[in-house]
Protein backbone atom coordinates (compact mmCIF):
# COMPACT_ATOMS: atom_id res chain seq x y z
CA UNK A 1 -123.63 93.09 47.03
CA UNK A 2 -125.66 90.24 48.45
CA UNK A 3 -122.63 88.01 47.40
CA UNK A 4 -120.65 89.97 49.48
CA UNK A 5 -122.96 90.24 52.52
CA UNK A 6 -123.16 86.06 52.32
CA UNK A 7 -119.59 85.82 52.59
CA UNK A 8 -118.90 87.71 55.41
CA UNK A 9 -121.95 85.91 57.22
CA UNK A 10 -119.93 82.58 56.65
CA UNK A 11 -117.02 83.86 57.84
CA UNK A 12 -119.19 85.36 61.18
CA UNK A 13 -120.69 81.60 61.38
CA UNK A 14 -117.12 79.78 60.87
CA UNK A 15 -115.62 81.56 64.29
CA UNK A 16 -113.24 83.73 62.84
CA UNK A 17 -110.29 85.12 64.73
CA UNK A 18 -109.90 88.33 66.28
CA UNK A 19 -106.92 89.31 63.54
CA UNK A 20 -109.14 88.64 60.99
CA UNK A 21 -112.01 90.59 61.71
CA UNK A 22 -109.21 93.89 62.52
CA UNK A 23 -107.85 92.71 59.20
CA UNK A 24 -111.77 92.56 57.45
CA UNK A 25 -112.40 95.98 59.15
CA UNK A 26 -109.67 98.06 58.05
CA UNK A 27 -110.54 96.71 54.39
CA UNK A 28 -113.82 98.42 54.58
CA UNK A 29 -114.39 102.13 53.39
CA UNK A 30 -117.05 104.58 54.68
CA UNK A 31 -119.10 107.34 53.85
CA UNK A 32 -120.91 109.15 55.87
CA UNK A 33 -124.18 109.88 55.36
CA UNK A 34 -125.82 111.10 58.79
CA UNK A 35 -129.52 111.90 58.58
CA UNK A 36 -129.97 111.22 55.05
CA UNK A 37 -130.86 107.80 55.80
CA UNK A 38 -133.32 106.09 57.76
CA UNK A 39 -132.51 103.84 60.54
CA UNK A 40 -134.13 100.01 60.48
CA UNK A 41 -137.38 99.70 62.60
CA UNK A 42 -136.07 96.10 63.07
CA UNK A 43 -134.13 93.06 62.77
CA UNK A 44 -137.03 91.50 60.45
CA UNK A 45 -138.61 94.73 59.05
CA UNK A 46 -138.67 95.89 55.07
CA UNK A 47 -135.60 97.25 53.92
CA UNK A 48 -133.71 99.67 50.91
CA UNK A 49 -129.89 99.77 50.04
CA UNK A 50 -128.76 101.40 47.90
CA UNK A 51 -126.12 100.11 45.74
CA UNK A 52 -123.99 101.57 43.15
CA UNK A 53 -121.19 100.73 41.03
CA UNK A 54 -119.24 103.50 39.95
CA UNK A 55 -117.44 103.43 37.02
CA UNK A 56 -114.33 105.98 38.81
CA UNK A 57 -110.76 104.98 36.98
CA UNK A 58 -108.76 106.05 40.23
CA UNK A 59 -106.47 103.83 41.18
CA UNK A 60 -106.33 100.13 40.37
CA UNK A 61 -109.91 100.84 38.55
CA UNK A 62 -107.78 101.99 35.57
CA UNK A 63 -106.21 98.66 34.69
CA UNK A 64 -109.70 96.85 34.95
CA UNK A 65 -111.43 99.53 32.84
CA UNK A 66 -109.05 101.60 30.61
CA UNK A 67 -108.40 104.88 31.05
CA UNK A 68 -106.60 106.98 33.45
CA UNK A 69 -109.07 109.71 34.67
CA UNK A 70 -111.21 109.72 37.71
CA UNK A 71 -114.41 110.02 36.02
CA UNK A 72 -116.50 109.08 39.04
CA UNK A 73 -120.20 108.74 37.54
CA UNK A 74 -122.38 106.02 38.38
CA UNK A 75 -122.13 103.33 36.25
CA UNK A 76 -124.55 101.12 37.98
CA UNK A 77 -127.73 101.85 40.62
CA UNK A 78 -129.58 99.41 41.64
CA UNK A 79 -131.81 99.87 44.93
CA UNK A 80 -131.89 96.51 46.81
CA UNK A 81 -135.93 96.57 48.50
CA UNK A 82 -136.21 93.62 50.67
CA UNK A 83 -139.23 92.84 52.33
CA UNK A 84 -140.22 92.58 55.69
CA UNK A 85 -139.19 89.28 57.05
CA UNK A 86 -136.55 89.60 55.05
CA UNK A 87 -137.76 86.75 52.67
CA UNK A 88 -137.83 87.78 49.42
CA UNK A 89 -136.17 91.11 47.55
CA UNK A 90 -136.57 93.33 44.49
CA UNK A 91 -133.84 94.64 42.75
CA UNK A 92 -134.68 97.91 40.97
CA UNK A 93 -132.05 98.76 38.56
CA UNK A 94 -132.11 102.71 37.49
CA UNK A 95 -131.04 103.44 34.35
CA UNK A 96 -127.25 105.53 34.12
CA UNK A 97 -128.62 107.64 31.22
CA UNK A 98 -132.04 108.29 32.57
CA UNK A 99 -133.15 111.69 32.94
CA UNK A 100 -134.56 113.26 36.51
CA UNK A 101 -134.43 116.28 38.53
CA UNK A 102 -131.40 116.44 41.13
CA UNK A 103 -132.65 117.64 44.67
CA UNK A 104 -130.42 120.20 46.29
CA UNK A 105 -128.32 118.82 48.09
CA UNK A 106 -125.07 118.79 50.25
CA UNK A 107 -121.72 116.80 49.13
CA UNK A 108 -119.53 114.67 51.63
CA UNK A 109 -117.21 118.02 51.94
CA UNK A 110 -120.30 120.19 52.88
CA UNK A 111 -120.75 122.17 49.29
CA UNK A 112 -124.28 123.05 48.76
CA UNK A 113 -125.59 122.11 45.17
CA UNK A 114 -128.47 123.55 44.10
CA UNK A 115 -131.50 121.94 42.47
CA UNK A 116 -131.05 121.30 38.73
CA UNK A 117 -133.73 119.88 36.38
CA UNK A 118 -133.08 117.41 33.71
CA UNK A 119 -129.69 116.31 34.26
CA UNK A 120 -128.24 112.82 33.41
CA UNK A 121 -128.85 110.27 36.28
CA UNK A 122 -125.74 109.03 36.18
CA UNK A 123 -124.19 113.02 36.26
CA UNK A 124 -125.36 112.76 40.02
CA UNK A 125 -122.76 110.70 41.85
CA UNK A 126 -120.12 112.69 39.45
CA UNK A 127 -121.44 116.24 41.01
CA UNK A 128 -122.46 115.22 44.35
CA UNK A 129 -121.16 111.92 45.10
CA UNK A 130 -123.06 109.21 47.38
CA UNK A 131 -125.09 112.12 49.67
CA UNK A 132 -126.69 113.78 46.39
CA UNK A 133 -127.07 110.62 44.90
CA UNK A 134 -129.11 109.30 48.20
CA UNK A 135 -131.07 112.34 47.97
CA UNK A 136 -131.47 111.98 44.03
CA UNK A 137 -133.00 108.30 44.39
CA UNK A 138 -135.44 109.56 47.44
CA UNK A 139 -136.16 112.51 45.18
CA UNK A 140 -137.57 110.09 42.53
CA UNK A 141 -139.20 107.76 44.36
CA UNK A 142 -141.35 110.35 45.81
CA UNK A 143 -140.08 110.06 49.18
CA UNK A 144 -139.48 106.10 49.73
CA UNK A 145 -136.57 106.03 52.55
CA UNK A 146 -132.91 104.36 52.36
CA UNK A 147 -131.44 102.56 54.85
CA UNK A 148 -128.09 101.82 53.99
CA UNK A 149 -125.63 102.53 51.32
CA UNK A 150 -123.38 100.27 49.31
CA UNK A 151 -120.46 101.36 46.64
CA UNK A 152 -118.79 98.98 44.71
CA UNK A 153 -115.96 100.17 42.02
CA UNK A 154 -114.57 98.21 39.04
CA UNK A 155 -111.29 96.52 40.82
CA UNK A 156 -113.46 95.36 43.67
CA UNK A 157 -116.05 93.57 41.48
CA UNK A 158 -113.47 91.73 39.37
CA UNK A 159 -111.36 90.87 42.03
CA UNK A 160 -114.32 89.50 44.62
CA UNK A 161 -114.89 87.23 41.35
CA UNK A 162 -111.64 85.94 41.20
CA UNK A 163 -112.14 85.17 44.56
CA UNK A 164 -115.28 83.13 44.21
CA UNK A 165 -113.77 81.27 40.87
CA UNK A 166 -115.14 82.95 38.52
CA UNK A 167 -118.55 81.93 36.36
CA UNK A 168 -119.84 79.59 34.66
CA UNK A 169 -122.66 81.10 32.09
CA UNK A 170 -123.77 79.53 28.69
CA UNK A 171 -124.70 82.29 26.30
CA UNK A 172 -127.63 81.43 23.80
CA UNK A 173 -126.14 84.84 21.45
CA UNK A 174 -122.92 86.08 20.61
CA UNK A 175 -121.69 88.86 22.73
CA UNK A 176 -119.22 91.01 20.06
CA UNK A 177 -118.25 94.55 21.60
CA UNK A 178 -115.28 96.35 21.00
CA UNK A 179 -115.96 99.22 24.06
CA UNK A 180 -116.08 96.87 26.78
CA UNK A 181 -113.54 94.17 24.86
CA UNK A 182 -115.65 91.38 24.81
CA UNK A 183 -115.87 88.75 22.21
CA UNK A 184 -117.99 85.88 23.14
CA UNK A 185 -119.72 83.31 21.14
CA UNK A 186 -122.52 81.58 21.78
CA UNK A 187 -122.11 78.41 24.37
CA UNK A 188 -120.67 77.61 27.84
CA UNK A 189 -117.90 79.60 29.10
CA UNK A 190 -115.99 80.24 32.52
CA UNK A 191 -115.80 84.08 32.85
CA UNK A 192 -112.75 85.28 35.26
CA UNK A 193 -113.24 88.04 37.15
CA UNK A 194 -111.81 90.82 34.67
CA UNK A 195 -114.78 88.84 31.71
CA UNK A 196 -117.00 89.08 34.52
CA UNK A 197 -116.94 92.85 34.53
CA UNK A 198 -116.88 93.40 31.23
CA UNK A 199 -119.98 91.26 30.75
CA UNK A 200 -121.94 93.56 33.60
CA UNK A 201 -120.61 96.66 31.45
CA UNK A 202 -121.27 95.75 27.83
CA UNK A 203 -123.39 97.31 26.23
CA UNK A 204 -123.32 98.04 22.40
CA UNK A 205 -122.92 94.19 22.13
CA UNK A 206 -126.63 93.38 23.10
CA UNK A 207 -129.60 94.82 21.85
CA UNK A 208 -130.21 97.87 20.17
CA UNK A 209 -126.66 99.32 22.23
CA UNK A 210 -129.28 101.38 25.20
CA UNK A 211 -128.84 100.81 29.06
CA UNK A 212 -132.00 98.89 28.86
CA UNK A 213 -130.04 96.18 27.49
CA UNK A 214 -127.35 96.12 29.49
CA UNK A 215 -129.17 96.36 32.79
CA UNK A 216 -131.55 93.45 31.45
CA UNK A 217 -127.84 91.55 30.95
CA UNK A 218 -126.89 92.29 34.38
CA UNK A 219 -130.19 91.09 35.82
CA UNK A 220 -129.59 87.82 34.14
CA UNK A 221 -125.52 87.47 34.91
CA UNK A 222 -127.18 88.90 38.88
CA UNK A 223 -129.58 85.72 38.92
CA UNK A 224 -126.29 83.21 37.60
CA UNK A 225 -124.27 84.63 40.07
CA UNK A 226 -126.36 84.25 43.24
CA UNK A 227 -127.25 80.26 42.02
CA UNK A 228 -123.63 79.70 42.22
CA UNK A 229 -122.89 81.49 46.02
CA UNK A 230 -125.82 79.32 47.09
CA UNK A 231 -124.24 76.53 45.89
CA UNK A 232 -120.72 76.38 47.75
CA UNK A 233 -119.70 75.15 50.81
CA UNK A 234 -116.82 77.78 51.81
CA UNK A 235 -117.34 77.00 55.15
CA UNK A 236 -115.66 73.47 54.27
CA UNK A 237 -112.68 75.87 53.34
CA UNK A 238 -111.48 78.02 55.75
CA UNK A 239 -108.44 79.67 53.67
CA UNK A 240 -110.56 80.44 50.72
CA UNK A 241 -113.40 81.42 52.40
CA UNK A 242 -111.05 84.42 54.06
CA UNK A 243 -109.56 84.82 50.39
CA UNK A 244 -113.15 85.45 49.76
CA UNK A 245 -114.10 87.39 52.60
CA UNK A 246 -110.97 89.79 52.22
CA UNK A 247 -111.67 90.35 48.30
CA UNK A 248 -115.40 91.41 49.34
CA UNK A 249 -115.17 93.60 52.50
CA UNK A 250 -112.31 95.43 50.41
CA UNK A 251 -114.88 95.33 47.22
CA UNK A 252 -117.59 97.79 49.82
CA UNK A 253 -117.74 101.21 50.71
CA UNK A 254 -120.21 101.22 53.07
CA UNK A 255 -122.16 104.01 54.96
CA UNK A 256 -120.65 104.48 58.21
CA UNK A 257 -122.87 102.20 60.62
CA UNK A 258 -122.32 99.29 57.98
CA UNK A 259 -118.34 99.56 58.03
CA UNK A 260 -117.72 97.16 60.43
CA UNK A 261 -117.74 92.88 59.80
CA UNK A 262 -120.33 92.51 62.68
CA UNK A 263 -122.80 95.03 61.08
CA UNK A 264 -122.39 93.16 57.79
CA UNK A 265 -122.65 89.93 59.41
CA UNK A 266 -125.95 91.33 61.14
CA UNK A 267 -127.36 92.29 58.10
CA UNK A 268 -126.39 89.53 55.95
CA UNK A 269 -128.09 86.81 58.73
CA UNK A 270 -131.26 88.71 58.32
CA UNK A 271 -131.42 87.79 55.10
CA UNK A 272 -129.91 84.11 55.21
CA UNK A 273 -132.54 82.71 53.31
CA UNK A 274 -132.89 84.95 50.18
CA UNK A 275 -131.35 83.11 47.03
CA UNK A 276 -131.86 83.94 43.35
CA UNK A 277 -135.53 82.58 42.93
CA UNK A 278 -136.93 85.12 46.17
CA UNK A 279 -135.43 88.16 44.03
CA UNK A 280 -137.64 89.93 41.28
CA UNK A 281 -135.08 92.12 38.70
CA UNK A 282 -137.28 95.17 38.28
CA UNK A 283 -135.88 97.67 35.35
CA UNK A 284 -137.56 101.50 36.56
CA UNK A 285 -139.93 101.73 33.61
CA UNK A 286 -138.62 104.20 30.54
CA UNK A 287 -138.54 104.40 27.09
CA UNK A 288 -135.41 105.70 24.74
CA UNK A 289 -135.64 109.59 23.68
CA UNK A 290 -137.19 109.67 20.84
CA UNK A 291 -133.85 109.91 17.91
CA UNK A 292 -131.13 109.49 20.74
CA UNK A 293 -130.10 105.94 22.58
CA UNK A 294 -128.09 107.55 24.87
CA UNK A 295 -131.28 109.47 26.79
CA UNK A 296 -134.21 107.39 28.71
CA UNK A 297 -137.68 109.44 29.70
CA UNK A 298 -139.27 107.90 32.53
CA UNK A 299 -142.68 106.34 31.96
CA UNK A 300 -144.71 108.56 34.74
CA UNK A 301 -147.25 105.88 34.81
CA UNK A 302 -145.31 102.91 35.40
CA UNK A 303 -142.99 104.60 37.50
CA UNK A 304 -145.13 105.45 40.07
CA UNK A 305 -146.49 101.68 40.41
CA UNK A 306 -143.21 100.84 41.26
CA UNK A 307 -142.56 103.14 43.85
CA UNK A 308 -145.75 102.36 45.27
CA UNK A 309 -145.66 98.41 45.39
CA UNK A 310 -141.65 99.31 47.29
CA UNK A 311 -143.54 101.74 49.80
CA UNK A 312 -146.27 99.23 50.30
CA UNK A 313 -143.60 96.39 51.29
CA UNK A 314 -145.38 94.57 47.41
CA UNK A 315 -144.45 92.74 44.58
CA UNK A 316 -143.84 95.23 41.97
CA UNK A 317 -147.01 94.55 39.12
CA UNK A 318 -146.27 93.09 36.15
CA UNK A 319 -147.80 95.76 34.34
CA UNK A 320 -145.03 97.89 35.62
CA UNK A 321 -142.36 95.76 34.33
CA UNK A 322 -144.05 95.63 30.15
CA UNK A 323 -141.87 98.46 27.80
CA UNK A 324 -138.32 98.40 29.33
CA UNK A 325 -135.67 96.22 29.39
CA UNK A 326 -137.71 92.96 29.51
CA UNK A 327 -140.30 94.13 26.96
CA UNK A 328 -139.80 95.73 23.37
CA UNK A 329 -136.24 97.41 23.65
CA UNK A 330 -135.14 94.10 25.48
CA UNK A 331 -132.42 91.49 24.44
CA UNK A 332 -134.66 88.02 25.74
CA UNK A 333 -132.62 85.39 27.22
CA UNK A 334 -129.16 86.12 26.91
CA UNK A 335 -127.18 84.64 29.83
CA UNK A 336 -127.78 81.36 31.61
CA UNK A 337 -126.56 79.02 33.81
CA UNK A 338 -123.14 77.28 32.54
């Protein structure tokens, strides 16, 4: 996501034309999401986006990921905290198969869902799609506010990293699984876009086969990722940065006061300056059901030190980070710099 937001900045920067920016605009999907979110105090102030990957097969989404059903769960949620002055970030990743209560809450077509307890986090965004899952997340937090809402599906992501060339990552362990299709060794390699997202969605080829791993993957591929956007000069480009730009605004859905290239642009200048080293990869803090790897219980404790370091515009404690995907059930160092 902040990939995306740093292209469309350089393109706002390089003095793009007024056919591009239609062009950039009409790529861009909505949702609207009215009162469940919280307007910015300011240009400079703190800041949460939410941002989720979902792991829908409609359309194009099928070739990348197999299948042709429109499961619609989310794959991936990650809420993007960035601190006031817009300096440094915290991503907090939230695991797909954690459990938590679901709010009631009202879908994008107006049904009413009631409350339910111990559902599947990842079950939200399939039953109530981006307004429940809004209300889910400030549900859990115990009340912290978001902003702004991001979506990005499977075609998108693989296809914004064709656009940037790909990656370069050196793996220090072999990455060997058959769901996702990928068959690594250890050592450098260029990832295309379509290795790209099957890196971000392995799973049962890292650790012990839990979300823990996998999210602790995708904080490290995360980190790789925003080196190597720091580290080009598109703006020397003008044709590939729009190949970029295009690939990324049609990558978003966005809620409605983001889908436009000027709001993006806006938001992406306020935070110009982050890069990977001013972003702490927070896992929320749970442990595996005891006898089943596909169910995380939330660590109360730990939890609630995250959710109170976000709301108090902090550093999330280290103490808060110990027991989930960087501590015991982690997979250490898999994914570096190539």
């Amino acid at each position: 996501m902040l990939g995306s937001l740093a292209v469309v900045l350089l393109l706002a920067v390089g003095g793009a034309a007024a056919y591009t920016w239609h062009r950039l605009n009409h790529n861009i999907n909505s949702v609207e999401l009215g009162s469940l979110l919280t307007p910015e105090a300011s240009a400079t102030s703190d800041l949460n986006i939410l941002v989720v990957g979902s792991d829908s097969r409609a359309g194009k989404n099928a070739t990348r990921a197999g299948g042709g059903v429109d499961i619609g769960r989310s794959d991936t949620t990650l809420l993007l905290h960035v601190y006031g002055g817009r300096r440094k970030a915290a991503f907090v990743s939230i695991p797909r198969d954690t459990i938590v209560n679901r709010p009631a809450c009202t879908t994008a077509s107006g049904q009413k869902l009631p409350a339910r307890e111990g559902v599947m986090f990842n079950s939200v965004y399939e039953t109530g799609g981006a307004p429940c899952t809004v209300a889910a997340v400030e549900a859990l937090s115990g009340g912290l506010r978001v902003n702004h809402y991001v979506e990005v599906g499977f075609n998108g992501f693989a296809e914004l990293m064709d656009a940037v060339g790909g990656t370069d990552i050196t793996l220090a362990k072999a990455i060997d699984d058959k769901d996702s299709g990928l068959h690594l060794p250890p050592g450098k390699h260029h990832l295309s876009g379509q290795q790209s997202l099957d890196l971000v969605r392995t799973r049962h080829g890292v650790g012990n086969g839990s979300d823990l791993g996998r999210i602790q993957l995708q904080h490290q591929f995360l980190t790789v990722l925003l080196g190597k956007l720091a580290g080009q000069n598109l703006l020397a480009d003008p044709g590939r940065l729009f190949t970029v730009a295009d690939a990324a605004t049609k990558s978003l859905t966005t809620d409605s006061s983001l889908a436009r290239v000027d709001s993006l642009a806006s938001l992406a200048y306020s935070m110009k300056g982050l890069g990977a080293r001013d972003v702490q990869m927070v896992t929320l803090p749970a442990q595996l059901e005891q006898g089943d790897e596909d169910r995380l219980v939330p660590d109360a404790v730990k939890v609630a030190k995250v959710w109170a370091a976000l709301k108090g515009d902090r550093p999330v404690p280290e103490d808060a980070l110990t027991g989930t995907a960087s501590g015991p059930n982690g997979i250490g160092q898999i994914v570096q710099p190539g």
